[in-house]
N, C-alpha and C. Protein backbone atom coordinates (compact mmCIF):
# COMPACT_ATOMS: atom_id res chain seq x y z
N UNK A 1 0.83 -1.18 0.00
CA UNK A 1 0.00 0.00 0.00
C UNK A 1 0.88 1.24 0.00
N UNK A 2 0.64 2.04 -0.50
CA UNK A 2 1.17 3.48 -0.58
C UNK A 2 0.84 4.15 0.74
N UNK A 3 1.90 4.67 0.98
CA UNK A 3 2.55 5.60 2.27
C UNK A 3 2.45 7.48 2.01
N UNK A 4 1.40 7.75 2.70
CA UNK A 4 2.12 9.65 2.74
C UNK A 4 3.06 9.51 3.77
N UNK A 5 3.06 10.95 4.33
CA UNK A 5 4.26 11.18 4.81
C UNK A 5 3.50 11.11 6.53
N UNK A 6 2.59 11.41 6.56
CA UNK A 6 1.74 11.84 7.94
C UNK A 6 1.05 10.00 7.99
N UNK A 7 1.60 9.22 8.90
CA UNK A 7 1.69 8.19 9.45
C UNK A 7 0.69 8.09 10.48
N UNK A 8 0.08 7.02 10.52
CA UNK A 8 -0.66 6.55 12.57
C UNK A 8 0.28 6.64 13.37
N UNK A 9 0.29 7.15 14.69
CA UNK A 9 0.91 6.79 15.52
C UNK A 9 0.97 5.28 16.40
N UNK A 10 1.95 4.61 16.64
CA UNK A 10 1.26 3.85 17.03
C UNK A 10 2.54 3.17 18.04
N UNK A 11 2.11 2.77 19.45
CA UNK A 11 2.97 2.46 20.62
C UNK A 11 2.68 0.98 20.78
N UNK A 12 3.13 0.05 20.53
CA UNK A 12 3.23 -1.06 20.62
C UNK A 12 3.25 -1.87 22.34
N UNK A 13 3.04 -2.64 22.40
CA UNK A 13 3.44 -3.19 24.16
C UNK A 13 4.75 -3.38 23.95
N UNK A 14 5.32 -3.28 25.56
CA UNK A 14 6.04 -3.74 25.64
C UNK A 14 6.07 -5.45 26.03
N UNK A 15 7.39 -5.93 26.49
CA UNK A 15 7.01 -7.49 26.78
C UNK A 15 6.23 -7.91 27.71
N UNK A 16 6.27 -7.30 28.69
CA UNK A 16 5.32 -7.10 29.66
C UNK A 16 3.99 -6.97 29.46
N UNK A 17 3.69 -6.47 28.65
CA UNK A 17 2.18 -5.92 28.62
C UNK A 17 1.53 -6.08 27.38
N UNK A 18 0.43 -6.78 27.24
CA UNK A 18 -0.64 -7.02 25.99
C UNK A 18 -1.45 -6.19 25.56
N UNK A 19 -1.28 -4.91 26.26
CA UNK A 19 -1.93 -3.97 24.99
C UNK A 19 -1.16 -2.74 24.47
N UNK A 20 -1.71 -2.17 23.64
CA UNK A 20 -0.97 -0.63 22.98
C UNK A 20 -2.09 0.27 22.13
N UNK A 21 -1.86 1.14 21.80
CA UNK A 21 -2.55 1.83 21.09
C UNK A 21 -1.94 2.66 20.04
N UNK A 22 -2.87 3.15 19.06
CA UNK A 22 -2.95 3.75 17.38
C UNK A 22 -3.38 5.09 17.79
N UNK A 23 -2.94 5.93 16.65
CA UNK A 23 -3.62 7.13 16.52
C UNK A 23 -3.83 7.54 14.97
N UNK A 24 -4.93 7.60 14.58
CA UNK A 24 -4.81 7.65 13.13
C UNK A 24 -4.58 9.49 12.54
N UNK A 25 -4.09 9.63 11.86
CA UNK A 25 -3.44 10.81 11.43
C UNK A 25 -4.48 11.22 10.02
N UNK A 26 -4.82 10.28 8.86
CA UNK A 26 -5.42 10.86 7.92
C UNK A 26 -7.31 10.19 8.23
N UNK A 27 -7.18 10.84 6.22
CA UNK A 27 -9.02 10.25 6.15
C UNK A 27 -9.93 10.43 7.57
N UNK A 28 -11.15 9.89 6.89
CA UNK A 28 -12.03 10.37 8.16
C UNK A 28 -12.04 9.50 9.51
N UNK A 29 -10.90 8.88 9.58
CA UNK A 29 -10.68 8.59 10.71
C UNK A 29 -9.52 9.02 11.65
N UNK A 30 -9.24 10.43 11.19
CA UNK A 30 -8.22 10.94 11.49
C UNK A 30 -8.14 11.71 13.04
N UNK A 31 -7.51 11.37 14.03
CA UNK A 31 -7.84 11.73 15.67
C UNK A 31 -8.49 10.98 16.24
N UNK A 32 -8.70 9.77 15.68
CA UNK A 32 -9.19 8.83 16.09
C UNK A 32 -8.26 7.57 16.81
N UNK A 33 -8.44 7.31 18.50
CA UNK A 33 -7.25 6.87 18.92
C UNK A 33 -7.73 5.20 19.15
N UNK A 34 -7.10 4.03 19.06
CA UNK A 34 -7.49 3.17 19.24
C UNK A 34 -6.71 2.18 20.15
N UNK A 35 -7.20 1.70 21.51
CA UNK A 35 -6.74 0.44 22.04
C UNK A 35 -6.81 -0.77 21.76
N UNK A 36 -6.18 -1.62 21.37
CA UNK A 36 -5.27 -2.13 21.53
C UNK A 36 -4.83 -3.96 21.76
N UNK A 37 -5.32 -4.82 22.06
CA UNK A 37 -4.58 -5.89 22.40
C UNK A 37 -4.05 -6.79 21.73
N UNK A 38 -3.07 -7.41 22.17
CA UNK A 38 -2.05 -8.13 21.09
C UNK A 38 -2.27 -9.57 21.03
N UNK A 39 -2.01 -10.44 20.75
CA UNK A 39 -1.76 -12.13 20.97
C UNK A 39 -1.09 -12.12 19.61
N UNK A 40 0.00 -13.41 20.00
CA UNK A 40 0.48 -14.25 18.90
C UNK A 40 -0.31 -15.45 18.93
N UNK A 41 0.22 -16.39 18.12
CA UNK A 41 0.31 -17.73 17.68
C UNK A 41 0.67 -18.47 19.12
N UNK A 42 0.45 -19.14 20.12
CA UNK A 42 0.24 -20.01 21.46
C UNK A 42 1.66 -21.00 20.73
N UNK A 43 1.49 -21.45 19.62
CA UNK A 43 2.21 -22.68 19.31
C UNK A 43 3.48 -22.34 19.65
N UNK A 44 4.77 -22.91 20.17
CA UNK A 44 5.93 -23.09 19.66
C UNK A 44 6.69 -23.08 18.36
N UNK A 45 6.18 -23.59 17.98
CA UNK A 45 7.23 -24.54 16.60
C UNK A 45 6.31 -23.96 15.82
N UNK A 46 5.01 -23.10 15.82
CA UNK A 46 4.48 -22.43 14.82
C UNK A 46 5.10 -21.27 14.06
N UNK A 47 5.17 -21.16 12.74
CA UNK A 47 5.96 -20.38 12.12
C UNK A 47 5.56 -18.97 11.08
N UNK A 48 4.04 -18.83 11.39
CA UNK A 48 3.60 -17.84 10.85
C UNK A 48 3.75 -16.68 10.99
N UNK A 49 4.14 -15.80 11.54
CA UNK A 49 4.56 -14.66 11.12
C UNK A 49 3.76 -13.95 11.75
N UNK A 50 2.71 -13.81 12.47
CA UNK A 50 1.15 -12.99 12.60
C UNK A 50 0.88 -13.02 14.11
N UNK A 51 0.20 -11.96 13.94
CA UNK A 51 -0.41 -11.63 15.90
C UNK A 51 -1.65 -10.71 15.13
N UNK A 52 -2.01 -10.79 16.32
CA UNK A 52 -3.69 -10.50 16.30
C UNK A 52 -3.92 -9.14 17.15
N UNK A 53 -4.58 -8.43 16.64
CA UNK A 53 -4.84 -6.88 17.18
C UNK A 53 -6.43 -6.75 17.19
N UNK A 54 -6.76 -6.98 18.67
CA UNK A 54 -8.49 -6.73 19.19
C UNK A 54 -8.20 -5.08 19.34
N UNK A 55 -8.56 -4.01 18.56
CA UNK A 55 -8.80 -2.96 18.60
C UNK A 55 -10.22 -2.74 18.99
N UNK A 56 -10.07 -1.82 20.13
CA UNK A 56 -11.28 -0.72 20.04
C UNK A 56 -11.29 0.70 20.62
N UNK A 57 -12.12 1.18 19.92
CA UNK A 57 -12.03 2.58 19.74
C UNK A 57 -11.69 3.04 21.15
N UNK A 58 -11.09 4.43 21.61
CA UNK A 58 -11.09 4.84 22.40
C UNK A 58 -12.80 5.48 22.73
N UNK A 59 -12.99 5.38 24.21
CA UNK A 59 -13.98 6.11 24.71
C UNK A 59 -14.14 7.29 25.34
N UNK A 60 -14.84 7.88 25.77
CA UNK A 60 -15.14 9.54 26.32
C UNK A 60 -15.86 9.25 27.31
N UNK A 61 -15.92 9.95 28.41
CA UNK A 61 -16.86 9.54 29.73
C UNK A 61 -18.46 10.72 28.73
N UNK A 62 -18.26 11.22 27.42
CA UNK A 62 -19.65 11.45 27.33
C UNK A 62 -20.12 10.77 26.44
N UNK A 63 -19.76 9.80 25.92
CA UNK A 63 -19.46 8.50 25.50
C UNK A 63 -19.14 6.86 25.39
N UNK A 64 -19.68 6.64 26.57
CA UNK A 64 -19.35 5.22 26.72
C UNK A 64 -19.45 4.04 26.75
N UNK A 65 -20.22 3.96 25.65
CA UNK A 65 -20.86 3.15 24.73
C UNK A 65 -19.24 1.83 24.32
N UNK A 66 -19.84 0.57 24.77
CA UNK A 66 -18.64 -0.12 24.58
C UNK A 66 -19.00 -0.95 23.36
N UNK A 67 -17.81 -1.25 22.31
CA UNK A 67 -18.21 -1.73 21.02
C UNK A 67 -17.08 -3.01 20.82
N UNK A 68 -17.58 -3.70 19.82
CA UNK A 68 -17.27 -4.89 19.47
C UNK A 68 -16.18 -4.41 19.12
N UNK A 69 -14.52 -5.61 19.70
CA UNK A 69 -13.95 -5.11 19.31
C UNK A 69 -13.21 -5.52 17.53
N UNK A 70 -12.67 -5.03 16.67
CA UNK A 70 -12.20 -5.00 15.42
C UNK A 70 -11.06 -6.09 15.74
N UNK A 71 -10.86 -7.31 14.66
CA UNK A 71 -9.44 -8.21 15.32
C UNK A 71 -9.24 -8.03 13.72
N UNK A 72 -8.09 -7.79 13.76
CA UNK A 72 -6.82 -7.46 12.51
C UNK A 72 -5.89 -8.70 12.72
N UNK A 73 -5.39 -9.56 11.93
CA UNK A 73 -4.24 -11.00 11.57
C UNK A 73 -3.29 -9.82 10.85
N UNK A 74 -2.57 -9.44 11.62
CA UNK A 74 -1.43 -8.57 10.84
C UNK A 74 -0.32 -9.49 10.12
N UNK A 75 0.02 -10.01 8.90
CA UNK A 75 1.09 -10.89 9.03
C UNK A 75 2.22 -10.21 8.39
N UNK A 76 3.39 -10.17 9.31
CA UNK A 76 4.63 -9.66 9.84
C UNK A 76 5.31 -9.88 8.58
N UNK A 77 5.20 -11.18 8.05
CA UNK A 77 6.96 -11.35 6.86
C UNK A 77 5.57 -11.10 5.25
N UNK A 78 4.74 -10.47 5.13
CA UNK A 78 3.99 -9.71 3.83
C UNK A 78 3.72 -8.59 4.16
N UNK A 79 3.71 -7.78 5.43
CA UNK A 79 3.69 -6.47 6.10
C UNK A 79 2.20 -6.01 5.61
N UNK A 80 1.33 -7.47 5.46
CA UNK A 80 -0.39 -6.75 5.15
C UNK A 80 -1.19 -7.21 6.60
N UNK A 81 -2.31 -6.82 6.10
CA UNK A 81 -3.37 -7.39 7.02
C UNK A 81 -3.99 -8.59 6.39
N UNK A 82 -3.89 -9.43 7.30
CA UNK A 82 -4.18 -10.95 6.31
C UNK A 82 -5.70 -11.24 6.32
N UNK A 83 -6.48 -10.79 6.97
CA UNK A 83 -7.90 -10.85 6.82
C UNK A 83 -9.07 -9.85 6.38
N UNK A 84 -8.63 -9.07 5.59
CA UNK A 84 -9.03 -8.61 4.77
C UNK A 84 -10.48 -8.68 4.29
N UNK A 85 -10.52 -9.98 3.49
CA UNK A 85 -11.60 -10.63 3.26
C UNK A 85 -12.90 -11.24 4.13
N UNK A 86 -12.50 -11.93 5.28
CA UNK A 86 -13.35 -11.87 6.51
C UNK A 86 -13.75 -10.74 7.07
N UNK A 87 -13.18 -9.47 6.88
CA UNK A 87 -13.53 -8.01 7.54
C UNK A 87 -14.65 -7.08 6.77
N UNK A 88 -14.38 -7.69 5.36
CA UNK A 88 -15.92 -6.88 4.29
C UNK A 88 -17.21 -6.94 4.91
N UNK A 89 -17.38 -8.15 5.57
CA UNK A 89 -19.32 -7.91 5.86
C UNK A 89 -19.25 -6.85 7.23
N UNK A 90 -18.37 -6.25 7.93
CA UNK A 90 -18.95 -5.73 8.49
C UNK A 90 -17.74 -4.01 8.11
N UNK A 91 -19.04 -2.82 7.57
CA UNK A 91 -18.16 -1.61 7.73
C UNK A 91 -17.62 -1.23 8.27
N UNK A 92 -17.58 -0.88 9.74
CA UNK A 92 -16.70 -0.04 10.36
C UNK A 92 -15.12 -1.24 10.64
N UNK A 93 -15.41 -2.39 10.49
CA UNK A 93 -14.08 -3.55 10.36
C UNK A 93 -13.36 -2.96 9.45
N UNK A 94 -13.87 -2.93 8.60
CA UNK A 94 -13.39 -2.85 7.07
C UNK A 94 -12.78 -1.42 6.57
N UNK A 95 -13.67 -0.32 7.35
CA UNK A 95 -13.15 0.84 6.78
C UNK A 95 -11.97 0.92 8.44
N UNK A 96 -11.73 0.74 9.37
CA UNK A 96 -10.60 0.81 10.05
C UNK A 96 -9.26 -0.32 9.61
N UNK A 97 -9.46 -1.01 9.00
CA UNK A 97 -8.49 -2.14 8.02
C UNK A 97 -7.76 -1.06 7.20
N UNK A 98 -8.35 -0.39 6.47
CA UNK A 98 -7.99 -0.01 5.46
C UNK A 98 -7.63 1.42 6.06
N UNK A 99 -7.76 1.88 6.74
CA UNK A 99 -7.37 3.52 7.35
C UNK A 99 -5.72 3.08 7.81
N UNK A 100 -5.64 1.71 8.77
CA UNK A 100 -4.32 0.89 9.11
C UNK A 100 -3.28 0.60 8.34
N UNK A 101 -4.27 0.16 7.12
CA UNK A 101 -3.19 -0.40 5.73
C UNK A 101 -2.76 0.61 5.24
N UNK A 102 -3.42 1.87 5.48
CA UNK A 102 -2.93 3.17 4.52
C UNK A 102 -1.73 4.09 5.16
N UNK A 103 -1.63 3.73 6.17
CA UNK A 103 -0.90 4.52 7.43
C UNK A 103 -0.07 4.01 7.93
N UNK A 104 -0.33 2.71 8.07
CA UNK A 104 1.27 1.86 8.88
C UNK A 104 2.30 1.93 7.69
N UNK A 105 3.58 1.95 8.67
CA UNK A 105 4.59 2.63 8.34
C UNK A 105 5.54 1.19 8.10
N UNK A 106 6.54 1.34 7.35
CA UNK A 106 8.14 -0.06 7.35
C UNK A 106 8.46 -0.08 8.70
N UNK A 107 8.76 1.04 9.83
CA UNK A 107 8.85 0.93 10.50
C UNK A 107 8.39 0.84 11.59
N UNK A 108 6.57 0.87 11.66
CA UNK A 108 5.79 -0.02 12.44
C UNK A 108 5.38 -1.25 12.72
N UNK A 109 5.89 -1.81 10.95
CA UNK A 109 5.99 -3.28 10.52
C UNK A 109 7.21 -4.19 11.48
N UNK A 110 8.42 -3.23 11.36
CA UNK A 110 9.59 -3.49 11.96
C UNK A 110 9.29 -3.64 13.47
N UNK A 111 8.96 -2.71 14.42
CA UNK A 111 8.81 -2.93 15.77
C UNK A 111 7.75 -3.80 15.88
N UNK A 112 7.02 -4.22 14.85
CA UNK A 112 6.04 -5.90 15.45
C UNK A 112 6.68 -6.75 15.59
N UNK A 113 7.76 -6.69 14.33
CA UNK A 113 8.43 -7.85 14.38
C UNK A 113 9.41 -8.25 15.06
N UNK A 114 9.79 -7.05 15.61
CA UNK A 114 10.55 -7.30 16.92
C UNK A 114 10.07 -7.90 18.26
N UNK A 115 8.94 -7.39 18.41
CA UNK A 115 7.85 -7.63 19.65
C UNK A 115 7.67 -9.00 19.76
N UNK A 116 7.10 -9.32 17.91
CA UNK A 116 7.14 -11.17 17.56
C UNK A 116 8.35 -11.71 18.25
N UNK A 117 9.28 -11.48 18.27
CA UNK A 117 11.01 -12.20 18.15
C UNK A 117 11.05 -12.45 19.95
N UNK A 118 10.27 -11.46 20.57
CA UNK A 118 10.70 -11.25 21.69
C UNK A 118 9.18 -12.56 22.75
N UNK A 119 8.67 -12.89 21.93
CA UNK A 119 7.54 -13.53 22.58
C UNK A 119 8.14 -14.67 22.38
């Protein structure tokens, strides 16, 4: 996917800790901050490449309405989102997929895959 220059922010966990959060920078989801949780692959000797991101939106105390959260299969060694296709039937899945794909950076790709290395 094509890259501008104005990126998501985005803070990864550390080893310690299973969640992190996004900040999206463009399109109409732009200031829009999102938490966060991580999981890999449980297996050992499993070799896929991918962890799983339960996003949901940040909330407002005038706002706090809790929502299903969005799960993204990020896979690490194609630097896409691997579920893609499972995410179409529902919009707001689908249009935050694609706000992610448009915005993550080589080097947001890079600190997953570090995070991966370290699990």
């Amino acid at each position: 996917m094509p890259h501008n220059c104005s990126c998501m922010k985005l803070m990864l966990p550390s080893s310690q800790s299973a969640t992190g959060w996004l900040l999206l920078e463009q399109g109409d989801l732009a200031g829009r901050r999102y938490c966060f949780e991580i999981s890999v692959c449980p297996s050992p000797v499993c070799q896929c490449e991918r962890v799983r991101l339960r996003c949901f939106p940040e909330t407002t105390e005038q706002s706090p309405q809790a929502s299903v959260p969005v799960c993204l299969e990020m896979d690490l060694e194609q630097c896409e989102i691997a579920n893609f296709e499972e995410l179409n039937s529902d919009p707001e899945s689908i249009r935050l997929a694609k706000a992610i794909a448009n915005e993550i950076s080589k080097a947001d790709w890079n600190k997953a895959q570090e995070l991966l290395s370290r699990c």
